[in-house]
Protein backbone atom coordinates (compact mmCIF):
# COMPACT_ATOMS: atom_id res chain seq x y z
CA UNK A 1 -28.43 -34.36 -2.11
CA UNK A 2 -28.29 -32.19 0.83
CA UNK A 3 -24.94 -31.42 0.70
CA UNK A 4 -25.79 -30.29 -3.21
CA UNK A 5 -28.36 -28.10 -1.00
CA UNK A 6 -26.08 -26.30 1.06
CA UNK A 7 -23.54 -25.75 -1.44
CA UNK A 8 -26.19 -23.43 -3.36
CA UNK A 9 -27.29 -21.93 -0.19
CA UNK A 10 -23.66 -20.97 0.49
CA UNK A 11 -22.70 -19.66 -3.26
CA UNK A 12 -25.73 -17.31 -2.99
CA UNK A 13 -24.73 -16.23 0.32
CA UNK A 14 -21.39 -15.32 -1.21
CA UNK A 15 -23.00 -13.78 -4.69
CA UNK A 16 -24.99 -11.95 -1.70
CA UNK A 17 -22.07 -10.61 0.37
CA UNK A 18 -20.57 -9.92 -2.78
CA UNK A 19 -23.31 -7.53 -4.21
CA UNK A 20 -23.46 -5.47 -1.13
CA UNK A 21 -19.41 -4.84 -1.62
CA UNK A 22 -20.19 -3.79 -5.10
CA UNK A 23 -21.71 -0.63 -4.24
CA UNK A 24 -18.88 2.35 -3.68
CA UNK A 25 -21.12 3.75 -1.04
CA UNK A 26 -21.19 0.61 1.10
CA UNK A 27 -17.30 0.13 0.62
CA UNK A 28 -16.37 3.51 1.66
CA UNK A 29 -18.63 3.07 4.46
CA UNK A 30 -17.16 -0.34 5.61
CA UNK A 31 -13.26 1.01 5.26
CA UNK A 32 -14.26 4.04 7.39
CA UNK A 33 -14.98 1.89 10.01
CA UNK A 34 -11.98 -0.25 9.57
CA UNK A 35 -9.64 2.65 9.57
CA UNK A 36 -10.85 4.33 12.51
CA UNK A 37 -12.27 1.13 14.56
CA UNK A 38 -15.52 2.50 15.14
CA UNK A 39 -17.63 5.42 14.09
CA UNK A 40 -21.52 6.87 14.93
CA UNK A 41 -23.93 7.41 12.27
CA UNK A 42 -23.03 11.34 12.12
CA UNK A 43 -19.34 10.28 11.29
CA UNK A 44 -20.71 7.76 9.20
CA UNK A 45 -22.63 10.39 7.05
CA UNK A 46 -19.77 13.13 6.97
CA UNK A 47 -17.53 10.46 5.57
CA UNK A 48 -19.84 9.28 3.00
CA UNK A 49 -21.17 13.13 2.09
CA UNK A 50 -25.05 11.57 1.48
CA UNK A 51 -28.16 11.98 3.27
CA UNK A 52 -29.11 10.50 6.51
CA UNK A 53 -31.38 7.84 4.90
CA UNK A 54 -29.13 6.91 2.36
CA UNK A 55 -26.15 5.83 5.17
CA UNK A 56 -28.62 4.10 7.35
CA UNK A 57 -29.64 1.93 4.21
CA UNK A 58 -26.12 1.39 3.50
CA UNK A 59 -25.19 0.82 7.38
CA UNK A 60 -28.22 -1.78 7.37
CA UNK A 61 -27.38 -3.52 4.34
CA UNK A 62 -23.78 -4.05 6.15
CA UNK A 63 -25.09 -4.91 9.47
CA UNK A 64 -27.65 -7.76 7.48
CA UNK A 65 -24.51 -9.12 5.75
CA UNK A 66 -22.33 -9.33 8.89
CA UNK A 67 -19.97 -6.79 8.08
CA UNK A 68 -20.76 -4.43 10.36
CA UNK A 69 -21.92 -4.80 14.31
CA UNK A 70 -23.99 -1.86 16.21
CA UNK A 71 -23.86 -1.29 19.88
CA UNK A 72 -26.19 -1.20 22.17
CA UNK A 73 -25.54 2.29 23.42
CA UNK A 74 -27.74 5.70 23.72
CA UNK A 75 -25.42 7.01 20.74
CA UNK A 76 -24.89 3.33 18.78
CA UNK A 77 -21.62 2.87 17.24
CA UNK A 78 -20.87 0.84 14.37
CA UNK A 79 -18.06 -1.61 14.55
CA UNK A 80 -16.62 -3.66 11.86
CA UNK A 81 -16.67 -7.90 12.36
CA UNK A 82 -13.85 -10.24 11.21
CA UNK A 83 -16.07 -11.14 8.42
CA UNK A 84 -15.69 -7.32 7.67
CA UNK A 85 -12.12 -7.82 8.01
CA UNK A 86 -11.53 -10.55 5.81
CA UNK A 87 -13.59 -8.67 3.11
CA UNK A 88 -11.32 -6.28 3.08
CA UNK A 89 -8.16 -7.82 3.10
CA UNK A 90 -9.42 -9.72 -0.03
CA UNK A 91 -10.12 -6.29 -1.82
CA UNK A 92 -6.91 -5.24 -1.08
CA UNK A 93 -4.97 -8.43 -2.04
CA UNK A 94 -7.20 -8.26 -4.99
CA UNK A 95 -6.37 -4.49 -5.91
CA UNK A 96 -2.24 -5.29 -5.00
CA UNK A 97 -1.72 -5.56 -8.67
CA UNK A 98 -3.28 -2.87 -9.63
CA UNK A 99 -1.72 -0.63 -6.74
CA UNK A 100 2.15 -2.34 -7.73
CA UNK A 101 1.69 -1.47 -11.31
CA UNK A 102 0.82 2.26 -10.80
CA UNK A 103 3.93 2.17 -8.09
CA UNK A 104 6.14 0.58 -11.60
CA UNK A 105 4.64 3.07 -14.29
CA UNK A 106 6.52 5.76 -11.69
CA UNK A 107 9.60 3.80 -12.39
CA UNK A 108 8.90 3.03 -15.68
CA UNK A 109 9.04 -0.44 -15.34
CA UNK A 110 7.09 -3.03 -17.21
CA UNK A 111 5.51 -5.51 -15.37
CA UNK A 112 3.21 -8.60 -17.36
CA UNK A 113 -0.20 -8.21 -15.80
CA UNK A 114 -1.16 -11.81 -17.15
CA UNK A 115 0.05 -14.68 -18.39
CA UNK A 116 3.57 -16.44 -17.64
CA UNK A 117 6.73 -14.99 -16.12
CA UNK A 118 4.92 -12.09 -13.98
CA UNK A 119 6.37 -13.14 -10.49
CA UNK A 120 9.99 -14.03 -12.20
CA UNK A 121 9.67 -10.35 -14.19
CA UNK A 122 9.10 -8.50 -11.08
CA UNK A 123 11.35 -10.20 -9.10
CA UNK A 124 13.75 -9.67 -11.59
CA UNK A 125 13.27 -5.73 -11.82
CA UNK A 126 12.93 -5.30 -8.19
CA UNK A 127 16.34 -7.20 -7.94
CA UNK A 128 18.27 -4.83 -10.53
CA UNK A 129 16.35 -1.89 -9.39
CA UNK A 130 18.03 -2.73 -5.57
CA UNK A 131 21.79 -3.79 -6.80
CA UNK A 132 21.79 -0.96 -8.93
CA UNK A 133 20.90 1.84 -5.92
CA UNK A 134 23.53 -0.58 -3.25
CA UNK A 135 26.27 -0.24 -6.13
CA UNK A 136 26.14 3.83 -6.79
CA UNK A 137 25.29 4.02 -2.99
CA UNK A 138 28.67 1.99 -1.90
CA UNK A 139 30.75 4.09 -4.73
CA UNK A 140 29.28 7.02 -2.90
CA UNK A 141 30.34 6.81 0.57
CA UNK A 142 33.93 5.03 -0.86
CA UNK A 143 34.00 8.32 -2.81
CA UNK A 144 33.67 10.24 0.47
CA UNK A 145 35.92 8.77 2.45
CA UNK A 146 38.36 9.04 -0.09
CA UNK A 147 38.14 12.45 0.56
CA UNK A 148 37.93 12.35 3.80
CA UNK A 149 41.16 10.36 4.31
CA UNK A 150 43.35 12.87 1.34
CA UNK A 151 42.82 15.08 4.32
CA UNK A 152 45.25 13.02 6.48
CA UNK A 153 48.46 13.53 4.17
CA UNK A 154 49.73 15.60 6.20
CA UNK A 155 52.85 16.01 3.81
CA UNK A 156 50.54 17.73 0.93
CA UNK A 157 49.93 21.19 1.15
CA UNK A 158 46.27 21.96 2.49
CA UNK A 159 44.62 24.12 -0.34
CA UNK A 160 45.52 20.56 -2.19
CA UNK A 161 43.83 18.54 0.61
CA UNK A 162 40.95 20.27 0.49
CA UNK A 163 40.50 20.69 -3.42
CA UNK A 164 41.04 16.58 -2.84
CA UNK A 165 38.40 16.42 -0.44
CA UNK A 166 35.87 18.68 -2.74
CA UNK A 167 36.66 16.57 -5.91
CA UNK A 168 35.69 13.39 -3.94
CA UNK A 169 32.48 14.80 -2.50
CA UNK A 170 31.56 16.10 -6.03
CA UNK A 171 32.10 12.30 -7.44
CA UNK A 172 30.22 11.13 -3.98
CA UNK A 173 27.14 13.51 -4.48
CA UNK A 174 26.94 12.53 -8.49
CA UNK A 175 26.98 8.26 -7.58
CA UNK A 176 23.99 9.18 -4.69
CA UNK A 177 21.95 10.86 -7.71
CA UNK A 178 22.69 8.24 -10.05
CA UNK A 179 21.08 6.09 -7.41
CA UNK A 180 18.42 7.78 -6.76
């Protein structure tokens, strides 16, 4: 029965931790403080553009939740704690998707958000999207050198060596756009 107990006590503590992530405020706080390791209250409010009470409730409801630490200095600083660290590594893991589907649209690929075959899909496009750029890139630098080394018959006149070397290039330069 007890452990029953502490299982509840722990789900609310995570439906708790949970809620105070929910508000934007609070998570732009919290990342602030990730990204530049630790920040003062002043910092804190220019970052969040609100009033001075607002940030404080925000900073407390962080501190309360343990994802935030305050020193014990004249001008306190606000640090983030590993459990404010592992929150937001789980946002981010959580928001990958998201993040690797906007990255797609730019290619226009189609990825399956749900459902079966998403990993095998992606993997899939990633792997044509890479031997298609190492195949145009390869005909591109065989494509200069080809010109490069129609420079080295010495027995053909040079205007022709050189209109060689320019037709190569030309072919080199249209595979690197293909691939790009």
């Amino acid at each position: 029965m007890s452990e029953e107990k502490e299982e509840k006590v722990e789900l609310k503590d995570l439906a708790g931790d949970f809620s105070v992530l929910s508000n934007p405020v609070r998570l732009k706080l919290l990342m602030s403080v990730h990204e530049k390791g630790s920040c003062t209250l002043k910092e804190l409010i220019d970052e969040a553009q609100r009033d001075e009470s607002t940030v404080k409730r925000h900073v407390k409801e962080l501190i309360e939740h343990g994802f935030l630490a305050k020193s014990n200095e004249k001008k306190p600083r606000y640090y983030i704690t590993d459990k404010g660290v592992l929150a937001i590594t789980f946002l981010r893991v959580k928001a990958e998707p998201t993040m690797m589907q906007r990255g797609a649209d730019k290619r226009d690929i189609k990825l399956k958000s749900r459902g079966r075959g998403k990993l095998s899909t992606l993997l899939y496009n990633i792997k044509r999207i890479t031997i298609r750029r190492a195949v145009f890139y390869s005909f591109s630098i065989g494509c200069a050198i080809m010109g490069l080394l129609g420079l080295l018959a010495l027995s053909v006149e040079l205007f022709y060596r050189i209109l060689w070397l320019l037709m190569w290039l030309i072919i080199a330069y249209v595979f690197k756009v293909l691939a790009s």
